[in-house]
N, C-alpha and C. Protein backbone atom coordinates (compact mmCIF):
# COMPACT_ATOMS: atom_id res chain seq x y z
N UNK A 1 -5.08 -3.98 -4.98
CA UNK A 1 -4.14 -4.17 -3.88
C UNK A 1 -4.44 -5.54 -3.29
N UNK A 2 -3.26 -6.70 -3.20
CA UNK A 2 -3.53 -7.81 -3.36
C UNK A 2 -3.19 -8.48 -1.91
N UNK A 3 -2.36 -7.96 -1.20
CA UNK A 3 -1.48 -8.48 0.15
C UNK A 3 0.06 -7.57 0.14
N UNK A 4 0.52 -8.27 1.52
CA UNK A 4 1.53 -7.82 1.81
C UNK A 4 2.24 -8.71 2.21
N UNK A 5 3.95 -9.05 2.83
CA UNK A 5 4.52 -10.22 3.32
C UNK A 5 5.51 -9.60 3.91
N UNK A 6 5.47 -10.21 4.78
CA UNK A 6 6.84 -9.94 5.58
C UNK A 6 7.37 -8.62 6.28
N UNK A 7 6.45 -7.89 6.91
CA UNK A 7 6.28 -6.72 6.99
C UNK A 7 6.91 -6.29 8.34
N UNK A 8 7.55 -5.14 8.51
CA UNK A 8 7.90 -4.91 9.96
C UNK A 8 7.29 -5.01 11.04
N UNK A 9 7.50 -5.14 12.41
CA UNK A 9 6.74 -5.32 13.14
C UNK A 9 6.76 -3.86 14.10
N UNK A 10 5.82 -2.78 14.09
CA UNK A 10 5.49 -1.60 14.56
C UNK A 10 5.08 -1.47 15.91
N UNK A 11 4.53 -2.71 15.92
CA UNK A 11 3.95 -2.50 17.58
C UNK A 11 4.82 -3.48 18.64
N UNK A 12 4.58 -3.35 20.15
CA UNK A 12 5.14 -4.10 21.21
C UNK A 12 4.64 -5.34 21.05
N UNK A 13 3.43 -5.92 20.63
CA UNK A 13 3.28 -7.09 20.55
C UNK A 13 3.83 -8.28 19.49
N UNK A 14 5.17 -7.87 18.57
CA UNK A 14 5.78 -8.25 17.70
C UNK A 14 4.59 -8.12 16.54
N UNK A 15 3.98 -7.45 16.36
CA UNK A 15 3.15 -7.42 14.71
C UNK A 15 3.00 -5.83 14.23
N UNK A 16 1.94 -5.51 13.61
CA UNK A 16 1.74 -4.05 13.07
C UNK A 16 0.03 -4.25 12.81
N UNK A 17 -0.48 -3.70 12.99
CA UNK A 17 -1.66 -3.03 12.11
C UNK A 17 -1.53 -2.12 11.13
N UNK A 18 -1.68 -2.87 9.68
CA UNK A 18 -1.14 -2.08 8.53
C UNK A 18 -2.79 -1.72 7.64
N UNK A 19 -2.10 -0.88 6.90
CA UNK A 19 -3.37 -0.30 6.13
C UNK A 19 -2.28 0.54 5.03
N UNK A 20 -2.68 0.50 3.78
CA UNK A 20 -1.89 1.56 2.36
C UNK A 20 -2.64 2.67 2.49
N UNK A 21 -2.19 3.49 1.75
CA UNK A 21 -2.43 4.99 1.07
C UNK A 21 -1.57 4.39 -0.22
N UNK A 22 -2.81 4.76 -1.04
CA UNK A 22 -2.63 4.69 -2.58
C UNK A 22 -2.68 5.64 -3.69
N UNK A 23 -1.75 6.91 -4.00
CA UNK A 23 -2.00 7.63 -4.20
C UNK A 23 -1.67 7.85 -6.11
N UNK A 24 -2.26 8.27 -6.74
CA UNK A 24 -2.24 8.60 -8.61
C UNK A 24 -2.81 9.89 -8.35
N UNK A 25 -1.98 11.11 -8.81
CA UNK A 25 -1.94 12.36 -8.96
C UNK A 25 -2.67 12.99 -7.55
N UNK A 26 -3.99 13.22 -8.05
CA UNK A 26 -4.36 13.95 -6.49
C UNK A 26 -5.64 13.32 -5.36
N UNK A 27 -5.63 11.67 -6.41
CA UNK A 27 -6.61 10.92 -5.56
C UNK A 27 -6.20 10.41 -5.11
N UNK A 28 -6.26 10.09 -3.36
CA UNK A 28 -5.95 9.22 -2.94
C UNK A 28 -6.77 8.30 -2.14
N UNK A 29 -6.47 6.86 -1.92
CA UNK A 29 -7.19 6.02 -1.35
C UNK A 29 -6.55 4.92 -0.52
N UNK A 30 -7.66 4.72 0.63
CA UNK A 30 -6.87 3.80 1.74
C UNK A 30 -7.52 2.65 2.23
N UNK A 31 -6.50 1.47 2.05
CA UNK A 31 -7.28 0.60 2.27
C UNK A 31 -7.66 0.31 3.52
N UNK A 32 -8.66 -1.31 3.96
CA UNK A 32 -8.90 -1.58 4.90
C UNK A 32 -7.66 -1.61 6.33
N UNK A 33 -7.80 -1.52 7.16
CA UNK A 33 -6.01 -1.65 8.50
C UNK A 33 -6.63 -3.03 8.88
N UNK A 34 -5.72 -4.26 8.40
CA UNK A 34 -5.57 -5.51 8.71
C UNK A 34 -4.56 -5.58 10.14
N UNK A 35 -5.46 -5.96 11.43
CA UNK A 35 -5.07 -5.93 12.53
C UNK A 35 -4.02 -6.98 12.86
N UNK A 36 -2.91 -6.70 13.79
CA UNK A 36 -2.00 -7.78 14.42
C UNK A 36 -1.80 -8.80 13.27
N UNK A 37 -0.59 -7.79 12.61
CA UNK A 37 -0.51 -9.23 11.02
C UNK A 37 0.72 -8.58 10.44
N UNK A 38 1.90 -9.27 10.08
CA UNK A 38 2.66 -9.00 9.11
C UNK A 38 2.91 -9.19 7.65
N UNK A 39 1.86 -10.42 7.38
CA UNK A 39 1.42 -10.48 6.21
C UNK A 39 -0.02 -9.80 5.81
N UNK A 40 -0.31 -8.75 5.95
CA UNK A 40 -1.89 -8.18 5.44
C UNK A 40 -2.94 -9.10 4.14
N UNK A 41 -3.61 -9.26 4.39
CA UNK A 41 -4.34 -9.26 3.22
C UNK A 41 -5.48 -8.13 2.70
N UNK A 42 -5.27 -7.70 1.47
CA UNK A 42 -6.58 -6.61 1.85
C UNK A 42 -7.13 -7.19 0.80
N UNK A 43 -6.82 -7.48 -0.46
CA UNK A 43 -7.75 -7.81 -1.68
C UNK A 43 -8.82 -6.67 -1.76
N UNK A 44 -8.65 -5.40 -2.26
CA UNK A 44 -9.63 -4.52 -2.49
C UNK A 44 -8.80 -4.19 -3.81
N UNK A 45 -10.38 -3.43 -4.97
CA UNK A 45 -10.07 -3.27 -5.87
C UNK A 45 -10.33 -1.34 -5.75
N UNK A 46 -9.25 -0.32 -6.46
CA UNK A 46 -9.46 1.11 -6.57
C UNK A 46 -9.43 1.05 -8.66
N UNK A 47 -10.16 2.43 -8.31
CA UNK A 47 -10.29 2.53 -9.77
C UNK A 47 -9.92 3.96 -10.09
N UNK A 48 -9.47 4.60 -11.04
CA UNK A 48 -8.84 6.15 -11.42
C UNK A 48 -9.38 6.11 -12.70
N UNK A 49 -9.55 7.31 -12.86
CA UNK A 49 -9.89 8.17 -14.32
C UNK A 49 -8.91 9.06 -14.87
N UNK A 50 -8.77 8.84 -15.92
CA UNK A 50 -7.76 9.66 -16.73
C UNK A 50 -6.32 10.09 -16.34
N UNK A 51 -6.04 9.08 -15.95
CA UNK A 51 -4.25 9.05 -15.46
C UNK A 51 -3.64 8.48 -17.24
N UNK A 52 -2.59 9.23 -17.20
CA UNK A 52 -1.44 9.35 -17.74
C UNK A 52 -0.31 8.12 -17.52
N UNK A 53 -0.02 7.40 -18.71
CA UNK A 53 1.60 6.81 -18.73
C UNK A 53 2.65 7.36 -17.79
N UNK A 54 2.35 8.47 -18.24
CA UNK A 54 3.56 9.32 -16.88
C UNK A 54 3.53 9.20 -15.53
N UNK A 55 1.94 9.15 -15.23
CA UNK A 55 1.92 9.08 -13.65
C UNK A 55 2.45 7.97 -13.15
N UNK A 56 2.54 8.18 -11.55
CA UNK A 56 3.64 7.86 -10.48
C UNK A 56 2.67 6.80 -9.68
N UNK A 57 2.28 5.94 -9.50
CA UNK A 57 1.70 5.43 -7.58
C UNK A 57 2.35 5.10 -7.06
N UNK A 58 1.85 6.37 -5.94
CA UNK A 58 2.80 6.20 -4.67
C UNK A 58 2.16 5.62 -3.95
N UNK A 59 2.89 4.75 -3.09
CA UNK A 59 2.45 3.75 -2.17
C UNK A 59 3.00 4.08 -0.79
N UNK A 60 2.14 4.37 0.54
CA UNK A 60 2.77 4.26 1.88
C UNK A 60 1.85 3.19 2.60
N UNK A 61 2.95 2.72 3.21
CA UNK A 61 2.34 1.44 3.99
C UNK A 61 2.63 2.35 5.64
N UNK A 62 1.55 1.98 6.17
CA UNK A 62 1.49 2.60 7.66
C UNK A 62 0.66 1.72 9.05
N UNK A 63 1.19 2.27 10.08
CA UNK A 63 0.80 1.11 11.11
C UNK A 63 -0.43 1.75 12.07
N UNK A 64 -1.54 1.33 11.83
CA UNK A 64 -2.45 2.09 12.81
C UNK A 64 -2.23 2.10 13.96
N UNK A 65 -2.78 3.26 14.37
CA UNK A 65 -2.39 3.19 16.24
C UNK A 65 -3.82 4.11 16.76
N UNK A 66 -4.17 3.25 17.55
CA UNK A 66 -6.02 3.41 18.13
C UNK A 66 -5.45 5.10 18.90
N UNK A 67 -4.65 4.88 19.94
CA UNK A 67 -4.32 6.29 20.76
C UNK A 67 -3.28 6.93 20.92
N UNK A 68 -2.47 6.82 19.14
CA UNK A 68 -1.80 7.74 18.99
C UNK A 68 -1.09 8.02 17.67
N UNK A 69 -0.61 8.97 17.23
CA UNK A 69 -0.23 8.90 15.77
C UNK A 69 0.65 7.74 14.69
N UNK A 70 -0.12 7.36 13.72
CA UNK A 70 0.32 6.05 13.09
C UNK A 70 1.17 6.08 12.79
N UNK A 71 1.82 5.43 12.59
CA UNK A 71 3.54 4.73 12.12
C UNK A 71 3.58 5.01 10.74
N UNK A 72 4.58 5.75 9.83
CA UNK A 72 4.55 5.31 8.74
C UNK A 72 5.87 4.20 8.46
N UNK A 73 5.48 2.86 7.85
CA UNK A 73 6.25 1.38 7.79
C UNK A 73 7.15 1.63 6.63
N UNK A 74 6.61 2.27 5.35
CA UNK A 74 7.38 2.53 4.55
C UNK A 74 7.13 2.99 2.72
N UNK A 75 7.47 2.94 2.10
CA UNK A 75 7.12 3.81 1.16
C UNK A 75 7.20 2.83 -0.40
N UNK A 76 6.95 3.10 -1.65
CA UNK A 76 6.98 2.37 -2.82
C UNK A 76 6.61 3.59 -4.02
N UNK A 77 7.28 3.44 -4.81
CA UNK A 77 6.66 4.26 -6.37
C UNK A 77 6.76 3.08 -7.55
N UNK A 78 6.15 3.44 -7.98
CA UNK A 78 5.27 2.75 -9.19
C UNK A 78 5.12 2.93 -10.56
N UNK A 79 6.35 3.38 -11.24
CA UNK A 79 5.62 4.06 -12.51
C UNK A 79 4.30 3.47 -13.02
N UNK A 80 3.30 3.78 -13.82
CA UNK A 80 2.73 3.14 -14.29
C UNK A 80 3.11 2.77 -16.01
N UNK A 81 4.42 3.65 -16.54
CA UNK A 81 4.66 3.19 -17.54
C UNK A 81 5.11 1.47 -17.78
N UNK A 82 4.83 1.11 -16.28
CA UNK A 82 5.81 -0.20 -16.21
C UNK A 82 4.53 -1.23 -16.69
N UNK A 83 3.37 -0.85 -16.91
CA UNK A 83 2.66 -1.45 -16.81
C UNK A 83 1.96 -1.69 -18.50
N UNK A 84 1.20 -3.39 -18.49
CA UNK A 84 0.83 -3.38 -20.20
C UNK A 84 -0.45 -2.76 -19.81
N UNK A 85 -0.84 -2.10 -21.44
CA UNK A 85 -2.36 -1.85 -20.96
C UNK A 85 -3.47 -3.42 -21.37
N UNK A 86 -4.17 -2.83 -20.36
CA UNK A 86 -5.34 -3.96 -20.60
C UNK A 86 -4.77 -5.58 -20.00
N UNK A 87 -4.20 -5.34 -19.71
CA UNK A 87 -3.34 -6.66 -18.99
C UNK A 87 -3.26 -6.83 -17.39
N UNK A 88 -4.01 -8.07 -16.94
CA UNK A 88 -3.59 -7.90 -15.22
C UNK A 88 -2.92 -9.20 -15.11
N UNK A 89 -2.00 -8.74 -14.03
CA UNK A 89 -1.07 -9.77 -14.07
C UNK A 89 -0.52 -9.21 -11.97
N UNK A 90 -0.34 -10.18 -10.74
CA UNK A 90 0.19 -9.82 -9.55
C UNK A 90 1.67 -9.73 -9.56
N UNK A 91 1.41 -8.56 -9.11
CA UNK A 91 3.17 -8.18 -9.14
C UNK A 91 3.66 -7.95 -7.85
N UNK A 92 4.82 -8.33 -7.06
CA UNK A 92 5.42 -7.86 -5.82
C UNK A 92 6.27 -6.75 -5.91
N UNK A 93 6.35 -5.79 -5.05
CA UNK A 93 6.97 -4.08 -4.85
C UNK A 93 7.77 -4.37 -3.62
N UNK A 94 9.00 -3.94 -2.99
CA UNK A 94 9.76 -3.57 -2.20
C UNK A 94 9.28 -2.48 -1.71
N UNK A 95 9.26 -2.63 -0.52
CA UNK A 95 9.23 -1.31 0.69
C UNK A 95 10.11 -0.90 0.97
N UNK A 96 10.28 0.99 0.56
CA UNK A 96 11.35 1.33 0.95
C UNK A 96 11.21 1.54 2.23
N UNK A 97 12.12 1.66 3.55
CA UNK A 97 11.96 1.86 4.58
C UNK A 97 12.80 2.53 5.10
């Protein structure tokens, strides 16, 4: 998970505190919440075992909130059939919202 751009702005102070949920079958993982930013950067690397061509990552992008329930910003799927094996290459995803 490489960055984000251009992202809604969730909070009153025109920005968001964003953070993903990264989900392949029934693991899921979340990255760091990059504070007061519409472009995030997280640069963290996740790793899975024994996923399938078939499987899906689902992606929710969400807005932390210290004292009260987080925002969800918006959503992404992923086949992974889209992907070569053994090949890395940065790719940009649309947020559905």
């Amino acid at each position: 998970v490489l960055e984000g751009k251009d992202l809604p702005a969730a909070d009153r102070g025109g920005t968001s505190d964003p953070y993903l949920e990264v989900k392949i079958g029934d693991k899921t993982v979340t990255t760091q919440i990059q504070m007061k930013t519409l472009n995030p950067v997280w640069d963290q690397k996740f790793y899975w075992e024994n996923v399938r061509l078939t499987d899906v990552i689902q992606v929710s992008v969400w807005d932390y909130d210290r004292f009260s329930k987080n925002d969800m910003i918006g959503t992404c799927e992923i086949s992974l059939s889209s992907f070569e094996l053994n090949i890395v290459k940065d790719r940009w995803y649309s947020v559905d919202m």
